[in-house]
Protein backbone atom coordinates (compact mmCIF):
# COMPACT_ATOMS: atom_id res chain seq x y z
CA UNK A 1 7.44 141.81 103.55
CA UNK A 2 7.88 142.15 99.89
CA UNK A 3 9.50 144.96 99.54
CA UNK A 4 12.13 143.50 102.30
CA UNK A 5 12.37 140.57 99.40
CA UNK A 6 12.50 142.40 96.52
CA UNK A 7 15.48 144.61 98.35
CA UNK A 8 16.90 141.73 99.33
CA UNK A 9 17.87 141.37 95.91
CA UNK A 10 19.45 144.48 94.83
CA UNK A 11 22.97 145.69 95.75
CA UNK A 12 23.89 149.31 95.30
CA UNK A 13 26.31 150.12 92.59
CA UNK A 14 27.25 149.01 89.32
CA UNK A 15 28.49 145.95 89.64
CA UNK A 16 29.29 143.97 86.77
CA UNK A 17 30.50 140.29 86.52
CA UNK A 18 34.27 141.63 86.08
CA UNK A 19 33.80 143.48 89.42
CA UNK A 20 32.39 140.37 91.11
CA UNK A 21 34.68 138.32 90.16
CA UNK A 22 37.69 140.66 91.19
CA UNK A 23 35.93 141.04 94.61
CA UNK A 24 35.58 136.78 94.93
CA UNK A 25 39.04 136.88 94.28
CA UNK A 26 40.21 139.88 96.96
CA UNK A 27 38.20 137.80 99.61
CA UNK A 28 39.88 134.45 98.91
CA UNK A 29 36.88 132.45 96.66
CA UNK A 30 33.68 134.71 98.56
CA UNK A 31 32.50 138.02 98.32
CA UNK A 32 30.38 139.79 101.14
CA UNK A 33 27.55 141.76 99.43
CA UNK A 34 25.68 143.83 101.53
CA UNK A 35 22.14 144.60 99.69
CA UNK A 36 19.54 147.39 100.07
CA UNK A 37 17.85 145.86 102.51
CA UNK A 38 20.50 145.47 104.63
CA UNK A 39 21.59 142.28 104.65
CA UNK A 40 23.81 139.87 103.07
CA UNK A 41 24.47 137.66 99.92
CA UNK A 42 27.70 135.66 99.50
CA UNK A 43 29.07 135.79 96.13
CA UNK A 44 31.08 132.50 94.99
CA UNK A 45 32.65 131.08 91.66
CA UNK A 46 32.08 127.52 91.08
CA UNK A 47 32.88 125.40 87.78
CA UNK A 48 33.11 129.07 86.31
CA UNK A 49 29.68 129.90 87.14
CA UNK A 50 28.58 132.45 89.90
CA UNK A 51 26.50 131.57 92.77
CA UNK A 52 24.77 133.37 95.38
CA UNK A 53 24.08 131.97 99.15
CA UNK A 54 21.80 134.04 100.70
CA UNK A 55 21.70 133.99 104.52
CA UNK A 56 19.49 131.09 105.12
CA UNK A 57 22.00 129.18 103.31
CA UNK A 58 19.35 128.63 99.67
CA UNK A 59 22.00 129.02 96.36
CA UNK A 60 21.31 130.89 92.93
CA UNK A 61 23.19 130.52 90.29
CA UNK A 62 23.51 133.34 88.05
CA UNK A 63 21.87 132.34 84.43
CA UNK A 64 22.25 135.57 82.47
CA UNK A 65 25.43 138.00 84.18
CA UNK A 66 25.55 141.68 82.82
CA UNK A 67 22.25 143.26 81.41
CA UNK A 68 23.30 146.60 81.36
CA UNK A 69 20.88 148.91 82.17
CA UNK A 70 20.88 153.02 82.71
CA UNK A 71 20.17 152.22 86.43
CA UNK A 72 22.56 149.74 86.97
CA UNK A 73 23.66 146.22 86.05
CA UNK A 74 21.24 143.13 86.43
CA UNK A 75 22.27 139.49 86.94
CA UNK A 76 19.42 136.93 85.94
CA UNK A 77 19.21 134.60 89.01
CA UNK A 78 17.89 131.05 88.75
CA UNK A 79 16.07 131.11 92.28
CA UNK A 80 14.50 133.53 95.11
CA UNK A 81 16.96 134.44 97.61
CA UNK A 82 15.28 135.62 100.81
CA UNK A 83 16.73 137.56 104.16
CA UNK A 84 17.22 135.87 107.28
């Protein structure tokens, strides 16, 4: 079970707040972010923050966007998003 949370929070790639946002913007205000364990976080701009809905529906905002590190990019989330 916790390693189906802790996946839960990681997306493969290097995705940087620049690419997030372009993505909200391709998908019309959401972007579709399929994680490592295999399912789904919805990525949203709101009063120029960015959120995350997991799929129960539970929001994160994103507190600290871009810590670049040599395996990828971390966002600093405000709240434990958990699978369905």
């Amino acid at each position: 079970t916790l390693t189906q949370v802790l996946t839960y929070h990681v997306v493969p790639g290097r995705l940087d707040l620049a690419a997030l946002k372009k993505q909200i913007k391709a998908g019309k205000g959401m972007a579709q972010l399929k994680t490592v364990a295999g399912g789904i976080l919805t990525a949203s701009l709101k009063d120029g923050k960015l959120w995350l809905n997991d799929e129960k529906g539970a929001m994160a905002s994103v507190t600290i966007p871009n810590v670049i590190q040599s395996n990828g990019v971390i966002h600093v989330i405000d709240a434990v998003v958990l699978p369905n």
